[in-house]
Each structure stands twice: as C-alpha cells, then as structure tokens.
ModelCIF file with pLDDT and N, C-alpha, C, O atoms, coordinates in Angstrom:
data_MODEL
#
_entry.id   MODEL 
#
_entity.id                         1 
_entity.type                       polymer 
_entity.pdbx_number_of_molecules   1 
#
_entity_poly.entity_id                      1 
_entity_poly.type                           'polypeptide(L)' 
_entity_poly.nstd_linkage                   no 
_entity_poly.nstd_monomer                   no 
_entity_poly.pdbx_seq_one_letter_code       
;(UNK)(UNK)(UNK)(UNK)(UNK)(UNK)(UNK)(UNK)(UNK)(UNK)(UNK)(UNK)(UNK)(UNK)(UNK)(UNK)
(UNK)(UNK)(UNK)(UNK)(UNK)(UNK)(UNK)(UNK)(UNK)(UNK)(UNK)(UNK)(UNK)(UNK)(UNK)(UNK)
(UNK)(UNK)(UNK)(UNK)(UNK)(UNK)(UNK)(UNK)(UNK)(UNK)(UNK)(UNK)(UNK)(UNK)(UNK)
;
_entity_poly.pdbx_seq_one_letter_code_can   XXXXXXXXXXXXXXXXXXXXXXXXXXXXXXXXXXXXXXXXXXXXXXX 
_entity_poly.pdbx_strand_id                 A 
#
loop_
_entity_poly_seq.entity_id 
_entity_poly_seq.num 
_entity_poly_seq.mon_id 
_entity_poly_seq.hetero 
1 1  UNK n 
1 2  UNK n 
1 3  UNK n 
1 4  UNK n 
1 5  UNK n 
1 6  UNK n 
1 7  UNK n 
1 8  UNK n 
1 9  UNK n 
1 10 UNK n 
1 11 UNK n 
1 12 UNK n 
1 13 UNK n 
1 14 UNK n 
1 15 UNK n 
1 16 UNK n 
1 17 UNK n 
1 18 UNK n 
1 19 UNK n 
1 20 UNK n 
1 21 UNK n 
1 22 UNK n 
1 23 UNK n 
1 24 UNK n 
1 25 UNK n 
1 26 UNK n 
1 27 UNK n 
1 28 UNK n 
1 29 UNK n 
1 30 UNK n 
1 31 UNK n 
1 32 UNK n 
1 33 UNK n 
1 34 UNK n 
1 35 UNK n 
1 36 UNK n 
1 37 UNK n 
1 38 UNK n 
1 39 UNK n 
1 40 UNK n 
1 41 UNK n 
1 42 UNK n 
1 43 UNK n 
1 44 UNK n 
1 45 UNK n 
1 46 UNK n 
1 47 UNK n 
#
_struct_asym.id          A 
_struct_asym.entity_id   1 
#
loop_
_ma_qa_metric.id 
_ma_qa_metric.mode 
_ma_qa_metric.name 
_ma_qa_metric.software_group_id 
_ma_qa_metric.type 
1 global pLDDT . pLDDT 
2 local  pLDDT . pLDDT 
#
_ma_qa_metric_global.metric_id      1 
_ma_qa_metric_global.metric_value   90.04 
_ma_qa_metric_global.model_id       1 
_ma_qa_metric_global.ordinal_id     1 
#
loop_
_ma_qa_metric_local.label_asym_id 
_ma_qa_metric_local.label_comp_id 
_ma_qa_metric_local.label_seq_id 
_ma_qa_metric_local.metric_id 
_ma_qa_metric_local.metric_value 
_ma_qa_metric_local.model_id 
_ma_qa_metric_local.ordinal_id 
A UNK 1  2 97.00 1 1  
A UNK 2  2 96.00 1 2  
A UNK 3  2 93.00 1 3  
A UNK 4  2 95.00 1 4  
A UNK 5  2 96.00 1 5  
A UNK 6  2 96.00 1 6  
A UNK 7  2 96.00 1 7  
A UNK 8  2 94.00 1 8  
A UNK 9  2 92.00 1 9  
A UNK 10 2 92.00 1 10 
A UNK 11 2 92.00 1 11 
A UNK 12 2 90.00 1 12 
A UNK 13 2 95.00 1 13 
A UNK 14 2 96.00 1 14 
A UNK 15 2 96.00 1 15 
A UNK 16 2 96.00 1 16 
A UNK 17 2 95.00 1 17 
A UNK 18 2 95.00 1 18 
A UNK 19 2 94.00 1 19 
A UNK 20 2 94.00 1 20 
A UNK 21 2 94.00 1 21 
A UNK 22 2 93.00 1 22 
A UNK 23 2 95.00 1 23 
A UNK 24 2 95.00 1 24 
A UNK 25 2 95.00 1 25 
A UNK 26 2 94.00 1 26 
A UNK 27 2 92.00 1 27 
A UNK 28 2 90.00 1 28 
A UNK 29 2 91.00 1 29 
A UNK 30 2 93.00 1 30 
A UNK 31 2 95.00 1 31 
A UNK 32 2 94.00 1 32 
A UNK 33 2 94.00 1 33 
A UNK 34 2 94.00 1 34 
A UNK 35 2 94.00 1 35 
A UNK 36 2 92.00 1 36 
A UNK 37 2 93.00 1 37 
A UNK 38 2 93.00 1 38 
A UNK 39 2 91.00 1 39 
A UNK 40 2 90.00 1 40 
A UNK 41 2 88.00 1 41 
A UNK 42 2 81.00 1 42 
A UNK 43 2 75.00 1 43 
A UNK 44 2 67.00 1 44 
A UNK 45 2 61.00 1 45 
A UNK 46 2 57.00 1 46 
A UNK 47 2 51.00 1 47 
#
loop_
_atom_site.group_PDB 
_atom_site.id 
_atom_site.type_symbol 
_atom_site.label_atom_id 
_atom_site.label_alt_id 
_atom_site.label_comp_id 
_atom_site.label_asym_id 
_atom_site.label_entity_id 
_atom_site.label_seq_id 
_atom_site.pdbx_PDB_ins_code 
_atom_site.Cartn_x 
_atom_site.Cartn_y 
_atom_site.Cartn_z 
_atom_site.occupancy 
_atom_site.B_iso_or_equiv 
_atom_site.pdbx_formal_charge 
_atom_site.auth_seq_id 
_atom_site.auth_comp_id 
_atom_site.auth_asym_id 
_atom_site.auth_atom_id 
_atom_site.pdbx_PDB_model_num 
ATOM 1   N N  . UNK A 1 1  ? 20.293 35.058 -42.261 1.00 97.00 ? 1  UNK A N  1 
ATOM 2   C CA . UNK A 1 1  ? 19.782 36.359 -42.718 1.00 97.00 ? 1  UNK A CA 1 
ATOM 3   C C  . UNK A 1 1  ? 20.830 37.057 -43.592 1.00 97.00 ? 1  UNK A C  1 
ATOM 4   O O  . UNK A 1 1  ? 20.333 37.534 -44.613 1.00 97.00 ? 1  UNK A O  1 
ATOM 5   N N  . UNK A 1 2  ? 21.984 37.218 -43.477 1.00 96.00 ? 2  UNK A N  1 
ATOM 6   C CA . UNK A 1 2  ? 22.659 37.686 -44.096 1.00 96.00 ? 2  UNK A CA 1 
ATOM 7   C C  . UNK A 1 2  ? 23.350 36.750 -45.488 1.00 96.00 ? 2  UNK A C  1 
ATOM 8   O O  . UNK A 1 2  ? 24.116 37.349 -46.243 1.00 96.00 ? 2  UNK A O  1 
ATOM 9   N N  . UNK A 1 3  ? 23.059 35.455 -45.717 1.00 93.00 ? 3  UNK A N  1 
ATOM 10  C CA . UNK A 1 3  ? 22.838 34.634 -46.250 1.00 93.00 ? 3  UNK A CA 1 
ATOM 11  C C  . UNK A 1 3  ? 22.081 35.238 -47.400 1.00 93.00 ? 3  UNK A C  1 
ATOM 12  O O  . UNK A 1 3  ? 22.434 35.013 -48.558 1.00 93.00 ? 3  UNK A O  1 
ATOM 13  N N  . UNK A 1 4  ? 20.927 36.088 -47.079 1.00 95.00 ? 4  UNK A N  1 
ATOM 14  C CA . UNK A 1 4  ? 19.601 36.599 -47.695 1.00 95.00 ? 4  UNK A CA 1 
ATOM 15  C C  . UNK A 1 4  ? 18.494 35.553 -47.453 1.00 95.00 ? 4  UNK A C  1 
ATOM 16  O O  . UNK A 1 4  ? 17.553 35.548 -48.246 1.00 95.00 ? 4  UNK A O  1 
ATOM 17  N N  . UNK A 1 5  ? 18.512 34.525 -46.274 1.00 96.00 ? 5  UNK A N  1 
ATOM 18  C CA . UNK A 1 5  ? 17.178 34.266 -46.019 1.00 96.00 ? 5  UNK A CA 1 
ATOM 19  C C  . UNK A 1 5  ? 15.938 34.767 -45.252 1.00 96.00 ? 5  UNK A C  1 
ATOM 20  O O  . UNK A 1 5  ? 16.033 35.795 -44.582 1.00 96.00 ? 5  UNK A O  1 
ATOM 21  N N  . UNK A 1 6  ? 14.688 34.031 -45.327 1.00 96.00 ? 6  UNK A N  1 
ATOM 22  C CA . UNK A 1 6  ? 13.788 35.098 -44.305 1.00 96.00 ? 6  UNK A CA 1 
ATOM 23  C C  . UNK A 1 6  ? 13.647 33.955 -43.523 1.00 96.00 ? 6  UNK A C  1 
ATOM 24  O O  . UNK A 1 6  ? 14.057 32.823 -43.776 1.00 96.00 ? 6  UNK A O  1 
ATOM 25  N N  . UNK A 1 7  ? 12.743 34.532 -42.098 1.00 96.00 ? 7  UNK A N  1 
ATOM 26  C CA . UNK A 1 7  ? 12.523 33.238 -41.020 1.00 96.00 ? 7  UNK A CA 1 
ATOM 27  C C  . UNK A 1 7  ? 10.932 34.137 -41.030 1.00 96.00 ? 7  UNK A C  1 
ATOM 28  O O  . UNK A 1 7  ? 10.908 35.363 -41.140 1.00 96.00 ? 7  UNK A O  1 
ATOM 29  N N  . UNK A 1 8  ? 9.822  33.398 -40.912 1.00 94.00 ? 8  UNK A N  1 
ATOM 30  C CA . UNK A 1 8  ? 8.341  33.955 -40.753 1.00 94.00 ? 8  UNK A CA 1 
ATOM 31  C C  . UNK A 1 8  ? 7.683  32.418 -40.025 1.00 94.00 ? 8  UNK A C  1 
ATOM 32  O O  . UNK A 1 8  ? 8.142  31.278 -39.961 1.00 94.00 ? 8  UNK A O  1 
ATOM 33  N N  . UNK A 1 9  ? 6.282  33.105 -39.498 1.00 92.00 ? 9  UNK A N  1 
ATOM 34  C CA . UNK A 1 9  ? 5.651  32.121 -38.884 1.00 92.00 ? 9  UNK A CA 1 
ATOM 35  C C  . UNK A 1 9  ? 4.473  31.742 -39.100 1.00 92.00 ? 9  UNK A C  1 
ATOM 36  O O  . UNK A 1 9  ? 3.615  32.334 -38.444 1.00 92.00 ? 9  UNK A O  1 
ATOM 37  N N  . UNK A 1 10 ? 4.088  30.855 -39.885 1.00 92.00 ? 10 UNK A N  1 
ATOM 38  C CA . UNK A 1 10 ? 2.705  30.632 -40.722 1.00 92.00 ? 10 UNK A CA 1 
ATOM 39  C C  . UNK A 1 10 ? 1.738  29.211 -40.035 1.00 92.00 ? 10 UNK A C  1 
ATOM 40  O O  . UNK A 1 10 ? 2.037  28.026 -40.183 1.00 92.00 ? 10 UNK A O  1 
ATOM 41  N N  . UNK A 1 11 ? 0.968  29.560 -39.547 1.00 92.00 ? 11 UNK A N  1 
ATOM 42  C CA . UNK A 1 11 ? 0.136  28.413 -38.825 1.00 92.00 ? 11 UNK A CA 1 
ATOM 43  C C  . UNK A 1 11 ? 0.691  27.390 -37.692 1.00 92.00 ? 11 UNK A C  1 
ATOM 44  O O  . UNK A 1 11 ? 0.445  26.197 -37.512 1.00 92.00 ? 11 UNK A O  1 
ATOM 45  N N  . UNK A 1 12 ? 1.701  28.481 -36.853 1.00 90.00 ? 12 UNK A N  1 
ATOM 46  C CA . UNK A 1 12 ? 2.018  28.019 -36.036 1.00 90.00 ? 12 UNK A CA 1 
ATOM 47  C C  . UNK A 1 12 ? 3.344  27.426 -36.040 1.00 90.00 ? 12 UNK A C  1 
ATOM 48  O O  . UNK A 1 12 ? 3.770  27.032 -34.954 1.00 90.00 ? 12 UNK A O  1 
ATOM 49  N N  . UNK A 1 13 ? 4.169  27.277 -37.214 1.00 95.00 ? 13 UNK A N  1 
ATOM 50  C CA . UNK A 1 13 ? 5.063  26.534 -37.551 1.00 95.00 ? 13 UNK A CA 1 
ATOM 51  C C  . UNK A 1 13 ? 6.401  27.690 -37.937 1.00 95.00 ? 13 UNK A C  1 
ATOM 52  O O  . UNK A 1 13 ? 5.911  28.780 -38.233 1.00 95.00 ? 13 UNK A O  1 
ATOM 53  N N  . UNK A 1 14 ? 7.594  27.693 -37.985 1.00 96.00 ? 14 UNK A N  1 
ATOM 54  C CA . UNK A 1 14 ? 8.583  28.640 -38.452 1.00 96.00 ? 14 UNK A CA 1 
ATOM 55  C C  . UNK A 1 14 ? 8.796  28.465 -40.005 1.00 96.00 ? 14 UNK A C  1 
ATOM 56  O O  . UNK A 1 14 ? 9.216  27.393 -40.441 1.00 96.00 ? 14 UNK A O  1 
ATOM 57  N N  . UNK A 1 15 ? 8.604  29.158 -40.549 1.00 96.00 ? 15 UNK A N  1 
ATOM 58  C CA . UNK A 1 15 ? 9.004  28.975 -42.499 1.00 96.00 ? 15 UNK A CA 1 
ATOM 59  C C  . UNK A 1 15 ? 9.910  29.504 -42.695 1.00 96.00 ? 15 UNK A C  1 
ATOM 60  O O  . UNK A 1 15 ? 9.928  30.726 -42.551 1.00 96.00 ? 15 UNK A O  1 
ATOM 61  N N  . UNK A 1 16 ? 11.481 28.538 -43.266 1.00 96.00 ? 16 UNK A N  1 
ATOM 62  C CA . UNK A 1 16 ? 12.936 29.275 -43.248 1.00 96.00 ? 16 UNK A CA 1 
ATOM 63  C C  . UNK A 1 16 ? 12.852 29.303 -44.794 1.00 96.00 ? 16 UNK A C  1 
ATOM 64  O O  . UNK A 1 16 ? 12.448 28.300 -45.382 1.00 96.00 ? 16 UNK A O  1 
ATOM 65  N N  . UNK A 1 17 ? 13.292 30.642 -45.615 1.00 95.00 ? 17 UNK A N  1 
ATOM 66  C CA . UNK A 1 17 ? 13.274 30.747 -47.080 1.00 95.00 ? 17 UNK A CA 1 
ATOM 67  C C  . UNK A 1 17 ? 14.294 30.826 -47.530 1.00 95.00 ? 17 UNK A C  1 
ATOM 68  O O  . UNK A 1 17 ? 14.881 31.607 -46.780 1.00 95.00 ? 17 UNK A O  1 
ATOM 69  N N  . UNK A 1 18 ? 15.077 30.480 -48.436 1.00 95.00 ? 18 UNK A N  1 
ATOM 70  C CA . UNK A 1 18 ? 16.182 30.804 -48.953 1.00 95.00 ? 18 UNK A CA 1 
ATOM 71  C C  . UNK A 1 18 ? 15.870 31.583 -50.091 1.00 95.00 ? 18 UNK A C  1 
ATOM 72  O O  . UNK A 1 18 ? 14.854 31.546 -50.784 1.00 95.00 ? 18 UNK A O  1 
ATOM 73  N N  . UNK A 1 19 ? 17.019 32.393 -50.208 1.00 94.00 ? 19 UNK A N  1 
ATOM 74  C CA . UNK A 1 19 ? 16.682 33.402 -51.883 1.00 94.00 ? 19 UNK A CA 1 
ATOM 75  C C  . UNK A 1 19 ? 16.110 32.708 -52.800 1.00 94.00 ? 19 UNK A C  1 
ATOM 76  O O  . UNK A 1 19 ? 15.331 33.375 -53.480 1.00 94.00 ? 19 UNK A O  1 
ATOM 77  N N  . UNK A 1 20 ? 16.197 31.613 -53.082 1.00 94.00 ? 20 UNK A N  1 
ATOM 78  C CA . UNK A 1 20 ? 15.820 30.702 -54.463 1.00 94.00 ? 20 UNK A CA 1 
ATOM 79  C C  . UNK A 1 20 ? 14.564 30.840 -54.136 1.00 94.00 ? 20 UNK A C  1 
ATOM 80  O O  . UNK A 1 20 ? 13.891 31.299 -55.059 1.00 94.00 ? 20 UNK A O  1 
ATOM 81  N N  . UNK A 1 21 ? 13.758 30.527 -52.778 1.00 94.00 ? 21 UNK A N  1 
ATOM 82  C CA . UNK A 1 21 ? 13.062 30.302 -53.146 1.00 94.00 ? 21 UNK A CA 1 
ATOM 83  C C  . UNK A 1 21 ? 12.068 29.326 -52.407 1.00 94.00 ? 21 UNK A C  1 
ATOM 84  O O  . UNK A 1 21 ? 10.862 29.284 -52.165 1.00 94.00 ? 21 UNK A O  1 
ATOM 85  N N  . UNK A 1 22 ? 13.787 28.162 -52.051 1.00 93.00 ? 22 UNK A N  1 
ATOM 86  C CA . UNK A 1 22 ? 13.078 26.640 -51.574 1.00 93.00 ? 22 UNK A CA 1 
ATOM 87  C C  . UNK A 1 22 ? 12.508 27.045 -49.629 1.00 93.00 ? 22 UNK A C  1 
ATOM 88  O O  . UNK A 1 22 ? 12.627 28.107 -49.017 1.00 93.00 ? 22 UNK A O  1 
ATOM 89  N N  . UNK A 1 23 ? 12.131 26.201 -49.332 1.00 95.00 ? 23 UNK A N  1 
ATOM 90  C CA . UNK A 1 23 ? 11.380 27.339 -48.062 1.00 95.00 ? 23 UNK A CA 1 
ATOM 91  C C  . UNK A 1 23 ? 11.499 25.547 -47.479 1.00 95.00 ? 23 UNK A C  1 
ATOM 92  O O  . UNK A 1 23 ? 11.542 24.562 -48.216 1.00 95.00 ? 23 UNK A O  1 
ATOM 93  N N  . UNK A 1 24 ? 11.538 25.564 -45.684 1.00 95.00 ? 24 UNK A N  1 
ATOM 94  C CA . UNK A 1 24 ? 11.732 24.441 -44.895 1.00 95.00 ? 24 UNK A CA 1 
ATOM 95  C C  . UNK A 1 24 ? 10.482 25.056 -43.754 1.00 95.00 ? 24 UNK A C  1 
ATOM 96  O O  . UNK A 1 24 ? 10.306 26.187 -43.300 1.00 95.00 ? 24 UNK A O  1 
ATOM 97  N N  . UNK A 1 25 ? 9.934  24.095 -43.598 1.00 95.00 ? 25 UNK A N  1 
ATOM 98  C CA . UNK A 1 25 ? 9.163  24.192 -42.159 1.00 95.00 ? 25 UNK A CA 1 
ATOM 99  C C  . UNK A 1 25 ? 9.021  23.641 -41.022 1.00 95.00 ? 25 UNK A C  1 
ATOM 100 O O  . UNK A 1 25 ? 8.445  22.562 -41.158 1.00 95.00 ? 25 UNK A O  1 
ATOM 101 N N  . UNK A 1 26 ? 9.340  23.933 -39.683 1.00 94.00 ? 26 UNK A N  1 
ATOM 102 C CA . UNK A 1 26 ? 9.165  23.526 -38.647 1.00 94.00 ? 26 UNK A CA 1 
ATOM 103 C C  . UNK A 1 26 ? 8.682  24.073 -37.557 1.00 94.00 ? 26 UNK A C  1 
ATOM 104 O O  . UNK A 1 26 ? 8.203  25.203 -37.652 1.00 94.00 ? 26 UNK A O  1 
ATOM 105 N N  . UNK A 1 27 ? 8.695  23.499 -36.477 1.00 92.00 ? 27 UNK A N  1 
ATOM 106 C CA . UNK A 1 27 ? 7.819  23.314 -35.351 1.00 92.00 ? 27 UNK A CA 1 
ATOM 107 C C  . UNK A 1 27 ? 9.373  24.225 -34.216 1.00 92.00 ? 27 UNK A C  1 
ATOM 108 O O  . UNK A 1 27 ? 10.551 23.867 -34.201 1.00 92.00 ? 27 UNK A O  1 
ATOM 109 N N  . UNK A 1 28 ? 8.911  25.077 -33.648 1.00 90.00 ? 28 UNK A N  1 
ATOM 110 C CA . UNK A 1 28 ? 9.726  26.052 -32.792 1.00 90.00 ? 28 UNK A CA 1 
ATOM 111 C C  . UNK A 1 28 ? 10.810 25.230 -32.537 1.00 90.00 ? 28 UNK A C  1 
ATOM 112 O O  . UNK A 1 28 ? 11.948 25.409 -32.970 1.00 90.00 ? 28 UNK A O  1 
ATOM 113 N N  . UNK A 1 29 ? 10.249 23.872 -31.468 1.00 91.00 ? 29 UNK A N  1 
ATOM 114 C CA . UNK A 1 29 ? 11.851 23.067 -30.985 1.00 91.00 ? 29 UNK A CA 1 
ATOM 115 C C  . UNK A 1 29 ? 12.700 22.333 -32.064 1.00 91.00 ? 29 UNK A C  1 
ATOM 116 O O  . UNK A 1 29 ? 13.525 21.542 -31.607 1.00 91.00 ? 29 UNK A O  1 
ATOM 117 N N  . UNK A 1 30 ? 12.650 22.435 -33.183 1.00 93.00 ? 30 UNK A N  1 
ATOM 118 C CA . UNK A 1 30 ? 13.275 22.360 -34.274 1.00 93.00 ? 30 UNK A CA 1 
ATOM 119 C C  . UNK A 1 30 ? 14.047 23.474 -35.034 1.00 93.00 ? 30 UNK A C  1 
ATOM 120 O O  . UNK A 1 30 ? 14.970 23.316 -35.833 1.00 93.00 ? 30 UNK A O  1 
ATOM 121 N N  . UNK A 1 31 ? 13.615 24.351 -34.720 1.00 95.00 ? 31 UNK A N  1 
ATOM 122 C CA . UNK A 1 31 ? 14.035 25.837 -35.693 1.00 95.00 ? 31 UNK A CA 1 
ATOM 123 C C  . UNK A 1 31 ? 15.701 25.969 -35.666 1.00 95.00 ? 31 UNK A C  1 
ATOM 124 O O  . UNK A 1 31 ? 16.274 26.270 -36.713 1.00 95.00 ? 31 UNK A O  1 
ATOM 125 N N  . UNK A 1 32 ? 16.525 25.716 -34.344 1.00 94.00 ? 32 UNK A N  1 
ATOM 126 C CA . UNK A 1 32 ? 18.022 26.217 -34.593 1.00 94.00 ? 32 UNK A CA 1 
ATOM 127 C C  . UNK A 1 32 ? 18.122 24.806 -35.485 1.00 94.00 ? 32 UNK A C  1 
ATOM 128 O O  . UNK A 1 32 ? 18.022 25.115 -36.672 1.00 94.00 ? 32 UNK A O  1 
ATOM 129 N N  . UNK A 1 33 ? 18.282 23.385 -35.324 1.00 94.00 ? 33 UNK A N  1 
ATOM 130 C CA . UNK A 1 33 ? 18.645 22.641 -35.432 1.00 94.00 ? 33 UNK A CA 1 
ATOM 131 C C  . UNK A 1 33 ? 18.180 22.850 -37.553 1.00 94.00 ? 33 UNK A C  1 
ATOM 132 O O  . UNK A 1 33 ? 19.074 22.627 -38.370 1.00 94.00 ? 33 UNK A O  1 
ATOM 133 N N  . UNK A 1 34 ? 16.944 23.215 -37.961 1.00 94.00 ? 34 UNK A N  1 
ATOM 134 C CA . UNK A 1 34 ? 16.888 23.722 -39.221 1.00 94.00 ? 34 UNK A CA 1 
ATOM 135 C C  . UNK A 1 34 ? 17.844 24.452 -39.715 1.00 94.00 ? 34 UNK A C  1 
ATOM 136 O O  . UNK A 1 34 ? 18.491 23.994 -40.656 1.00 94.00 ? 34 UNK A O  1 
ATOM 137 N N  . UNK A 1 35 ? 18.118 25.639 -39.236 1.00 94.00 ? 35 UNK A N  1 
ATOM 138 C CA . UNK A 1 35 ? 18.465 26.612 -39.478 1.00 94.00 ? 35 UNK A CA 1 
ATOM 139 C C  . UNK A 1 35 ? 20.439 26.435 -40.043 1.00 94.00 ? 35 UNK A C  1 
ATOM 140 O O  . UNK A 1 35 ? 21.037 26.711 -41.083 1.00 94.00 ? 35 UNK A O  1 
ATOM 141 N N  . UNK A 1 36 ? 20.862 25.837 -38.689 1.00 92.00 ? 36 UNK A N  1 
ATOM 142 C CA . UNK A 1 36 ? 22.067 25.052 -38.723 1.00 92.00 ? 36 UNK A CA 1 
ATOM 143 C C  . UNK A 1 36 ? 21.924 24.002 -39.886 1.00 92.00 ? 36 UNK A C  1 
ATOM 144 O O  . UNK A 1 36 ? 22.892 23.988 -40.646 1.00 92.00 ? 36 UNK A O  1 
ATOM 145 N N  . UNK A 1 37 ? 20.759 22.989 -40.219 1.00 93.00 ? 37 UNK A N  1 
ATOM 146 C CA . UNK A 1 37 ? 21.126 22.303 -41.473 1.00 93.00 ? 37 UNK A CA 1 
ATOM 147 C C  . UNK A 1 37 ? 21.186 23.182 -42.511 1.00 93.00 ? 37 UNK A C  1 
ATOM 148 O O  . UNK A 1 37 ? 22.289 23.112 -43.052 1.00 93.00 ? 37 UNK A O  1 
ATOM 149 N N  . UNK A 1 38 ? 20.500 23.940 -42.989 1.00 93.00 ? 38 UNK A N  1 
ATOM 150 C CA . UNK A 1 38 ? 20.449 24.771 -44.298 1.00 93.00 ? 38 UNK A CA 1 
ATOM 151 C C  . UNK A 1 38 ? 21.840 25.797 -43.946 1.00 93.00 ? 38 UNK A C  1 
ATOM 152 O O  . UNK A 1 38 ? 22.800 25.522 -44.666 1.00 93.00 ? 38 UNK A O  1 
ATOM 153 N N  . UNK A 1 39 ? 21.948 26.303 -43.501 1.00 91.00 ? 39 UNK A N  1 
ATOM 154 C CA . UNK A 1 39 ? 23.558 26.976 -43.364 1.00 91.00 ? 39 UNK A CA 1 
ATOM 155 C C  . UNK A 1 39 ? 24.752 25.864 -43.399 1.00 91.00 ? 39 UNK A C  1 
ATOM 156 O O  . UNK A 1 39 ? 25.876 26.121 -43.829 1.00 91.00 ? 39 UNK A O  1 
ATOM 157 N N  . UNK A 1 40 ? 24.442 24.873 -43.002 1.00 90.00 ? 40 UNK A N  1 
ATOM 158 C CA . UNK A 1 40 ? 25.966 23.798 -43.451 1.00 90.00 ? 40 UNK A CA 1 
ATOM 159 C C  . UNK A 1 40 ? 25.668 23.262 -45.000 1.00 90.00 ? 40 UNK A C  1 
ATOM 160 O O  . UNK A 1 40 ? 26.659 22.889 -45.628 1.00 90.00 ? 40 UNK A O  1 
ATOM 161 N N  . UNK A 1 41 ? 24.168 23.190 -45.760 1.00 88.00 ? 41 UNK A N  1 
ATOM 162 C CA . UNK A 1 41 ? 24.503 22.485 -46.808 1.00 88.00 ? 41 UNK A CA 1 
ATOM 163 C C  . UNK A 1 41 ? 24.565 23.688 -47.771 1.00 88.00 ? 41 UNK A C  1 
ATOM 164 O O  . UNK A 1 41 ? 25.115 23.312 -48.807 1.00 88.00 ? 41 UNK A O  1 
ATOM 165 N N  . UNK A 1 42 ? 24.292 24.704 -47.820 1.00 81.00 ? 42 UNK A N  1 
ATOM 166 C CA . UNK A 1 42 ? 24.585 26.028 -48.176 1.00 81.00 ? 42 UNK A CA 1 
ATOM 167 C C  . UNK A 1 42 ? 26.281 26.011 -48.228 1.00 81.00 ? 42 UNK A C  1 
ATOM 168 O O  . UNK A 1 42 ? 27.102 25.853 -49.132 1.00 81.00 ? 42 UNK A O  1 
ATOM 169 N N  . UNK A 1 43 ? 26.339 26.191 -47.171 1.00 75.00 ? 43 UNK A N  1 
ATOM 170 C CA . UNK A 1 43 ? 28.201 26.420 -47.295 1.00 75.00 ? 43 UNK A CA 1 
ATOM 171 C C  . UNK A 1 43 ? 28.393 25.238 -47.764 1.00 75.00 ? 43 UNK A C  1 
ATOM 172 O O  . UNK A 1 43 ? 28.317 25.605 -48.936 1.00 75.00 ? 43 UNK A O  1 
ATOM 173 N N  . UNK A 1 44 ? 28.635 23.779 -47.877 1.00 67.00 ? 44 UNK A N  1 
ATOM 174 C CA . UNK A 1 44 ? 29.175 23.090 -48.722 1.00 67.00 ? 44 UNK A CA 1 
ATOM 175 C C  . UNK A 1 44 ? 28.966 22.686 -49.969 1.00 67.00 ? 44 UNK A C  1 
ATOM 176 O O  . UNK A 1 44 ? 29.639 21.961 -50.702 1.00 67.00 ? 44 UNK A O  1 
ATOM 177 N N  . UNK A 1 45 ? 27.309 23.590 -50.230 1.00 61.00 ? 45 UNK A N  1 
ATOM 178 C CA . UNK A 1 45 ? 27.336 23.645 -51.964 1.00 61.00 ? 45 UNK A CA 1 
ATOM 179 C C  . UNK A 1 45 ? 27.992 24.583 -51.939 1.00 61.00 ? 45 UNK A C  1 
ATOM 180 O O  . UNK A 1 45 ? 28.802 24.299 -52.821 1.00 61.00 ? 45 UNK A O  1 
ATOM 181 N N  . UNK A 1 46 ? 28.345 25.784 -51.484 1.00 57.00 ? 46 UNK A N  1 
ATOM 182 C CA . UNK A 1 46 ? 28.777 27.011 -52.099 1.00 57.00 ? 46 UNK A CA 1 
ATOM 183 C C  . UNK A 1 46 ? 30.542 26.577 -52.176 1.00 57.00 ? 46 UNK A C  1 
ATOM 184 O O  . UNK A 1 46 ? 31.126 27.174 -53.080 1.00 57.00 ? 46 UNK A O  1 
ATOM 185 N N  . UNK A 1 47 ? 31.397 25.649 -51.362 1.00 51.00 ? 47 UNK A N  1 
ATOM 186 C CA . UNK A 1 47 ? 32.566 24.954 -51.829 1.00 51.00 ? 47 UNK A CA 1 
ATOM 187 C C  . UNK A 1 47 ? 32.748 24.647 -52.811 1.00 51.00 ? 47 UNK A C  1 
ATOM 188 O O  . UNK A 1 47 ? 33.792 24.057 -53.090 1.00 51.00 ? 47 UNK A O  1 
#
C-alpha cells in the first residue's frame, strides 16, 4: 500500500494492482504469498 498499490476483491478472488497498472489475482490462501512476490520483484527492479 504504501508502495501505491490497491488490494480489492472481485468474484471471489483478491486483485493486487500496482500503480502501472499490471494487476495479479488470487484465491485468499494465496494472497500473502502474492503480495510478498510483487514486493520482492518490485524492490529488485527498483535496485
């Protein structure tokens, strides 16, 4: 979030957005384990 992403819940599923744009979807018992990928490849593009 402070990243500037949003987290919303569309047909049952979690939709993680990044500012750009690009958006990931999953299923609840997936959501930290998402969330944690897009915050590590975030920080190592942003390296």
């Amino acid at each position: 979030v402070d990243y500037g992403g949003t987290i919303s819940k569309l047909d049952g599923r979690f939709v993680a957005i990044l500012p750009n744009g690009l958006r990931f979807e999953t299923e609840g018992s997936n959501l930290v384990d998402t969330i944690l990928m897009i915050i590590e490849s975030t920080s190592r593009r942003a390296a």
